[in-house]
N, C-alpha and C. Protein backbone atom coordinates (compact mmCIF):
# COMPACT_ATOMS: atom_id res chain seq x y z
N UNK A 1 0.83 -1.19 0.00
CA UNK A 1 0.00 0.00 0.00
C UNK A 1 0.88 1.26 0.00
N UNK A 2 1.94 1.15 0.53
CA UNK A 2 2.49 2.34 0.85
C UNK A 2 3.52 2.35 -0.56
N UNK A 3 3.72 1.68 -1.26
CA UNK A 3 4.57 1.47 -2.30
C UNK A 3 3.59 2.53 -3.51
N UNK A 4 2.37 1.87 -3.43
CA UNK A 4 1.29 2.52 -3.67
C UNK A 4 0.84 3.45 -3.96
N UNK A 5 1.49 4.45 -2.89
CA UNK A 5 0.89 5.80 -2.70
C UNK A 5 2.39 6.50 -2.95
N UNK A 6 3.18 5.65 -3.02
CA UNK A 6 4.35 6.61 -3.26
C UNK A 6 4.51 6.83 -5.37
N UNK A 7 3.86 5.43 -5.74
CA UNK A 7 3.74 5.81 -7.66
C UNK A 7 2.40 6.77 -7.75
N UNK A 8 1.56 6.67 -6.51
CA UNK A 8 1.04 7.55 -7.25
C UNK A 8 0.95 9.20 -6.91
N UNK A 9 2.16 9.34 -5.86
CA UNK A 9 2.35 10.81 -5.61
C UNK A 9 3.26 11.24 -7.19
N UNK A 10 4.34 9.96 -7.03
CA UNK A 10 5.19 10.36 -8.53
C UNK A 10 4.19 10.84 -9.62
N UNK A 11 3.23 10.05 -10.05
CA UNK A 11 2.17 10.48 -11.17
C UNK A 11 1.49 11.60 -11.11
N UNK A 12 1.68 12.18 -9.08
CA UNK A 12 0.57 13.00 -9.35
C UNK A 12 1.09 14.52 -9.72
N UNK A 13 2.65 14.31 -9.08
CA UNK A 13 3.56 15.35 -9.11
C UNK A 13 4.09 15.78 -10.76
N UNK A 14 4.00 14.53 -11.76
CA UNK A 14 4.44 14.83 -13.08
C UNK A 14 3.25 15.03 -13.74
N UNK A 15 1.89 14.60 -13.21
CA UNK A 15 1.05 15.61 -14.22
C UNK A 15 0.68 17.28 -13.79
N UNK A 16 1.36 17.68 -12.34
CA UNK A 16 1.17 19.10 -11.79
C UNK A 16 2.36 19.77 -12.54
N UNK A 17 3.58 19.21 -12.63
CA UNK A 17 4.42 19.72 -13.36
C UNK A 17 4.39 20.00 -14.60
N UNK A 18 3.59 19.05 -15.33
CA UNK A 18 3.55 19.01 -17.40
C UNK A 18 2.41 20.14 -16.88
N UNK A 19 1.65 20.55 -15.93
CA UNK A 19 0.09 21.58 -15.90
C UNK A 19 -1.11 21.25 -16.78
N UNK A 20 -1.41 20.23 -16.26
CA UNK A 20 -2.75 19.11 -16.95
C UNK A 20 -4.06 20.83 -16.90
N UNK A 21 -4.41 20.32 -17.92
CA UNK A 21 -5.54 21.16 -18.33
C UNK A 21 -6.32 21.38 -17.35
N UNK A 22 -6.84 22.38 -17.21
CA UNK A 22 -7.99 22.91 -16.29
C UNK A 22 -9.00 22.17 -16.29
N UNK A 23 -9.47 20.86 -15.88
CA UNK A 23 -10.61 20.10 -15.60
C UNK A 23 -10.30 18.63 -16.08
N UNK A 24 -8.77 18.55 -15.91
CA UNK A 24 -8.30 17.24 -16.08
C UNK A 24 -8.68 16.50 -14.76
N UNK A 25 -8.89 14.82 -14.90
CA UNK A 25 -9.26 14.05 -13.79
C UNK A 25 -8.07 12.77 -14.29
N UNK A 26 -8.27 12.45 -12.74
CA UNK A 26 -6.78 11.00 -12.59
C UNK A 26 -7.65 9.90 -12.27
N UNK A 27 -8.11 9.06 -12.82
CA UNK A 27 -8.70 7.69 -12.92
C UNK A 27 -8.41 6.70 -11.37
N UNK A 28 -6.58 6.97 -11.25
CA UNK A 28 -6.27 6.53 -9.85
C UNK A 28 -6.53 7.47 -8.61
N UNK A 29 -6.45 8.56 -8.89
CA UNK A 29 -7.31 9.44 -7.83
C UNK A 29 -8.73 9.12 -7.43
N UNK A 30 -9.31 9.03 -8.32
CA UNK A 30 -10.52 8.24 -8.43
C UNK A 30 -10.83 7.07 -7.72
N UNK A 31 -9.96 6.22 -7.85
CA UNK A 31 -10.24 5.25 -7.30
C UNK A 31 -9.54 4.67 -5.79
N UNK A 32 -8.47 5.45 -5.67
CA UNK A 32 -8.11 5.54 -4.62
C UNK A 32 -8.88 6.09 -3.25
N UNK A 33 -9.53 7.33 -3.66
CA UNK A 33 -10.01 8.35 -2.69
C UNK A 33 -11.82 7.22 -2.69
N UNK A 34 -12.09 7.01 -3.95
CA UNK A 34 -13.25 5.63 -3.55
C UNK A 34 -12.81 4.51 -2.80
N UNK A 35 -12.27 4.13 -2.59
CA UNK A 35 -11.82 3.02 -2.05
C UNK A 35 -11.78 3.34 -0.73
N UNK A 36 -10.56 4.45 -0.25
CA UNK A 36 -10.86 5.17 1.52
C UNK A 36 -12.22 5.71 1.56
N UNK A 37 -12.87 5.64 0.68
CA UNK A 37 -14.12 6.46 0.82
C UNK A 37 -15.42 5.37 1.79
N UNK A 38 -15.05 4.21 0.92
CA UNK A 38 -15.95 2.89 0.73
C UNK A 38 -15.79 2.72 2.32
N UNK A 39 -14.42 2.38 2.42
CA UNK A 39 -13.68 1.91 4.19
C UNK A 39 -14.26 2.53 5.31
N UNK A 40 -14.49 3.90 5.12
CA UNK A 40 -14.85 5.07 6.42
C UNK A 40 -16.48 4.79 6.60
N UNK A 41 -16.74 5.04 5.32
CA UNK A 41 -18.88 5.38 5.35
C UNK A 41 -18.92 3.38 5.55
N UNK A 42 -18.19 2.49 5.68
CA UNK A 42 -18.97 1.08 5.94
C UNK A 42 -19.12 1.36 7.35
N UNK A 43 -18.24 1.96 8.14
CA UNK A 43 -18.56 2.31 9.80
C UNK A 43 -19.30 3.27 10.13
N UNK A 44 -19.40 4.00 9.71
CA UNK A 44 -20.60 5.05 9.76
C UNK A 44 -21.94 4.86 9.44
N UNK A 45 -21.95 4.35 7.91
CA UNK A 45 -22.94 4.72 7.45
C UNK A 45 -23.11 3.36 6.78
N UNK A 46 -23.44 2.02 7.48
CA UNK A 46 -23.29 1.00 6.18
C UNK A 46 -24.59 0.82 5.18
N UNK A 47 -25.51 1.60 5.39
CA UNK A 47 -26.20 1.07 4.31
C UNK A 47 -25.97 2.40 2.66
N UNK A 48 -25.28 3.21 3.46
CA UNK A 48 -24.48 4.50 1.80
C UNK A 48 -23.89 3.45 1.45
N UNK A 49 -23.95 3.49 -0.02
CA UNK A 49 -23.26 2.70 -0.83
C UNK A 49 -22.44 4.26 -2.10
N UNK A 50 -21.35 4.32 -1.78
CA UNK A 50 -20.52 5.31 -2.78
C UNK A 50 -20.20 4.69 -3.97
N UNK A 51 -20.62 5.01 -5.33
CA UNK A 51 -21.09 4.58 -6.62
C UNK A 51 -20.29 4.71 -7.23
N UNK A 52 -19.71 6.38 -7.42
CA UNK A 52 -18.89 6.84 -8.49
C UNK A 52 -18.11 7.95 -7.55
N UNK A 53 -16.63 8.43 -7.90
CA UNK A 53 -16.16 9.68 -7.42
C UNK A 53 -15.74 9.60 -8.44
N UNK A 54 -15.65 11.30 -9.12
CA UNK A 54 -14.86 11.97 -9.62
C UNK A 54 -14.09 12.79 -9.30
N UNK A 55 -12.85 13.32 -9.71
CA UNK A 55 -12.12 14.67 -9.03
C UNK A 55 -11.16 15.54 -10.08
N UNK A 56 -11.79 16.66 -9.60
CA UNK A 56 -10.93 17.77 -10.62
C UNK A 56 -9.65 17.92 -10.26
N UNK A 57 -8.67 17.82 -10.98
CA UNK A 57 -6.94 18.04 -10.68
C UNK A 57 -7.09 19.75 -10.78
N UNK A 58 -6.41 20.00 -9.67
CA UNK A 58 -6.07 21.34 -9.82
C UNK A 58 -4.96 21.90 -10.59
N UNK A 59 -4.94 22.89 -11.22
CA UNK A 59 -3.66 23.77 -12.10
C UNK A 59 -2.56 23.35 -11.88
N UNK A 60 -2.04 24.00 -10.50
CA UNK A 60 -1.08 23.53 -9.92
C UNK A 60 -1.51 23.63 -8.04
N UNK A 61 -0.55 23.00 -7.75
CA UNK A 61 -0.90 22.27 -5.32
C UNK A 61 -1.18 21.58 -5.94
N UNK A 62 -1.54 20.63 -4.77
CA UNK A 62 -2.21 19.26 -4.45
C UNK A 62 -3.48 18.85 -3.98
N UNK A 63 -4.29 19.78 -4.22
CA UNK A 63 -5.38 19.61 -3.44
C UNK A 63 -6.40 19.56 -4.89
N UNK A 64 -6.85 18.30 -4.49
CA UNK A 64 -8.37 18.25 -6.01
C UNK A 64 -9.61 17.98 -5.36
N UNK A 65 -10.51 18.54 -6.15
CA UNK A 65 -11.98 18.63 -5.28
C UNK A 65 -12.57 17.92 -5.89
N UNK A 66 -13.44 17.03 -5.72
CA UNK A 66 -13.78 15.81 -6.01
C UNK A 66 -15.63 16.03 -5.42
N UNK A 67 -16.02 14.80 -6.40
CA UNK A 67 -17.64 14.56 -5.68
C UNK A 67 -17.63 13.21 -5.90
N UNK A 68 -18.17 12.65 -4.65
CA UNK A 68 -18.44 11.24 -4.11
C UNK A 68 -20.34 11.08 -4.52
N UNK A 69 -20.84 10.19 -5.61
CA UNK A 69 -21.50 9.92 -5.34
C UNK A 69 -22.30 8.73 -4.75
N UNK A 70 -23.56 8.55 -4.21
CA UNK A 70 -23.69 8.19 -3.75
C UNK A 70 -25.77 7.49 -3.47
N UNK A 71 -25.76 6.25 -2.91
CA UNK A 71 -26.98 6.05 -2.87
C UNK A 71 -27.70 5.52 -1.38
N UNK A 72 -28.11 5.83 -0.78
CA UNK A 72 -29.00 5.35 0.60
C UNK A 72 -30.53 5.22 0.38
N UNK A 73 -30.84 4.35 0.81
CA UNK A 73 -32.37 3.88 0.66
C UNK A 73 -33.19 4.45 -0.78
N UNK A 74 -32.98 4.49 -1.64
CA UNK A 74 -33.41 5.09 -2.74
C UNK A 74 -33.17 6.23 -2.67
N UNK A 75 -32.50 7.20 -1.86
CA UNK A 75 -32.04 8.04 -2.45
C UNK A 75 -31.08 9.00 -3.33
N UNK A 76 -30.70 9.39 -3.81
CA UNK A 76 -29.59 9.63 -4.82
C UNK A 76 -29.01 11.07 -4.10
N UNK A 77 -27.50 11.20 -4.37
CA UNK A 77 -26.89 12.41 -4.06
C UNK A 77 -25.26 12.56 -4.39
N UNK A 78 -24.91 13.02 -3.61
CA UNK A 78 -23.42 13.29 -3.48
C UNK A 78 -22.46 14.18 -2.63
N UNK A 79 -21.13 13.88 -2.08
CA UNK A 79 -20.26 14.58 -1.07
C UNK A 79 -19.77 15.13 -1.99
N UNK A 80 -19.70 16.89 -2.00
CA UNK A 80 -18.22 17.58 -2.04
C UNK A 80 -16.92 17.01 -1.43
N UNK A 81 -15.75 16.49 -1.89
CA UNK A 81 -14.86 16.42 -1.27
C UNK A 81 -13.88 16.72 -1.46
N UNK A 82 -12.55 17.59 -0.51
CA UNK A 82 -11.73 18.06 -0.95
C UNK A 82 -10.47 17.06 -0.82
N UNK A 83 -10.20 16.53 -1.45
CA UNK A 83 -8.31 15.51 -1.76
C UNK A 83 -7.26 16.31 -1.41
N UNK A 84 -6.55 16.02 -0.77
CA UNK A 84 -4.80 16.74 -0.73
C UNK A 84 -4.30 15.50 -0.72
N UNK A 85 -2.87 15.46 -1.58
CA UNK A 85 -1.98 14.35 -1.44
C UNK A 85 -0.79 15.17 -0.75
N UNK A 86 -0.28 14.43 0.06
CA UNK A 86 0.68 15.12 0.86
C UNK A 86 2.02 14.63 0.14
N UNK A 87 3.29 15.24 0.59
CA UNK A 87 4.86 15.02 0.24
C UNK A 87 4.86 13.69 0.61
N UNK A 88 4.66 12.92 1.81
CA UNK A 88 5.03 11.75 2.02
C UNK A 88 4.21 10.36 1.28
N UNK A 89 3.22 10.87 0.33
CA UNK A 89 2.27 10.33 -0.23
C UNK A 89 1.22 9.83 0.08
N UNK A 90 0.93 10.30 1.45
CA UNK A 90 -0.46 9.68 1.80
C UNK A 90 -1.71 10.88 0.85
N UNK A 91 -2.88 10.02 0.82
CA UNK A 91 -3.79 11.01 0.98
C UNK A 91 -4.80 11.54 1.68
N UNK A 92 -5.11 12.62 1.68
CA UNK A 92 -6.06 12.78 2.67
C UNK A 92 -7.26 13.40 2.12
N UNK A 93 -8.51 13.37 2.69
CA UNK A 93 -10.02 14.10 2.14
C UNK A 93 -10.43 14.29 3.35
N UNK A 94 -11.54 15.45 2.99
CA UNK A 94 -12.65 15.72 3.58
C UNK A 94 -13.74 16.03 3.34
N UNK A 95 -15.19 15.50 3.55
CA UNK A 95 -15.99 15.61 2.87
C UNK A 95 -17.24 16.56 3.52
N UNK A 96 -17.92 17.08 2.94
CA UNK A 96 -18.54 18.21 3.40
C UNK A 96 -20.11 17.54 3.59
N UNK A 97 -20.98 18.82 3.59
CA UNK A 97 -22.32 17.93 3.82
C UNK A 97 -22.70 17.18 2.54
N UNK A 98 -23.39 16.32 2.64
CA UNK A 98 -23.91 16.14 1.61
C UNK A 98 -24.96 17.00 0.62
N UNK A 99 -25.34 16.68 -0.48
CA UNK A 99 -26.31 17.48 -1.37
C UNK A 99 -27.57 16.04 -2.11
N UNK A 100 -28.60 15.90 -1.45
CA UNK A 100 -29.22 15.08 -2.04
C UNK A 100 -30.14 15.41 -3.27
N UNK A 101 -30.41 14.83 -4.27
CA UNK A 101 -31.32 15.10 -5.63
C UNK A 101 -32.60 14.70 -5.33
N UNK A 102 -33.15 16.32 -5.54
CA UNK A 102 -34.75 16.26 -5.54
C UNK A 102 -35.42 15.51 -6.97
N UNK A 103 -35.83 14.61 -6.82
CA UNK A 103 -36.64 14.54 -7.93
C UNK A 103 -37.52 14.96 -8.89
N UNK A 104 -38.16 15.96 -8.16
CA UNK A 104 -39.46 16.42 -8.68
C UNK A 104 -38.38 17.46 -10.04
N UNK A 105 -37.47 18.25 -9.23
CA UNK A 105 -36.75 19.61 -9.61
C UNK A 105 -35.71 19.06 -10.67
N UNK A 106 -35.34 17.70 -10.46
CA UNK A 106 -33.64 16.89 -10.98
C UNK A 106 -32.46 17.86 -10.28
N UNK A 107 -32.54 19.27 -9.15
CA UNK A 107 -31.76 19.75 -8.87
C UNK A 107 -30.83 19.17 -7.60
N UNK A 108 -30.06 19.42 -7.20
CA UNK A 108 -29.23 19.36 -5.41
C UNK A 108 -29.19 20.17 -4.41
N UNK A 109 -30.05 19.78 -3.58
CA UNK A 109 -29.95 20.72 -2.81
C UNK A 109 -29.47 19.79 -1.13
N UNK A 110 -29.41 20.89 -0.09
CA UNK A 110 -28.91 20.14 1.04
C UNK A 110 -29.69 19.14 1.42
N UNK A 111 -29.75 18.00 1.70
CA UNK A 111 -29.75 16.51 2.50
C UNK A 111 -30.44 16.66 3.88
């Protein structure tokens, strides 16, 4: 794991350096930050099931903001979450309130 997080600080550091396009996303970011995502909400929250995350790479730092989506009892939504990968390669998030989808509207509003 830790081998892990150290290819993918390398990857994350050479696409901040080449300056990946403004709304570029990392597939392993993705799936990484799902995966700690999956681990935390099974103790919390086991019947959220997290579906899809995406995350925007920022310009340049380390910090990409990401949305976790997500499903509980028929309902549909999603976490804001903010990613930082740190120097030593861990990563870290935090996720904000949620935003659940009204149906009637198809809009998001707070949960």
């Amino acid at each position: 794991m830790a081998e892990m997080r150290r290819i993918f600080l390398l990857l994350a550091l050479v696409a901040i350096a080449a300056g990946p396009a403004v709304g570029a996303t990392d597939p392993q970011l993705n799936k990484t930050l799902k995966a700690d995502m999956v681990k935390a909400f099974k103790k919390q929250a086991p019947t959220l099931r997290i579906r899809t995350v995406t995350c925007t790479l920022p310009q340049n730092g380390t910090t990409a903001h990401c949305k976790a989506f997500f499903t509980v009892t028929g309902t549909k939504g999603y976490y804001p979450v903010t990613a930082t990968i740190h120097a030593s390669g861990k990563l870290s998030w935090t996720a904000q309130s949620p935003k659940c989808l009204n149906a009637k509207t198809k809009k998001y509003a707070p949960c």
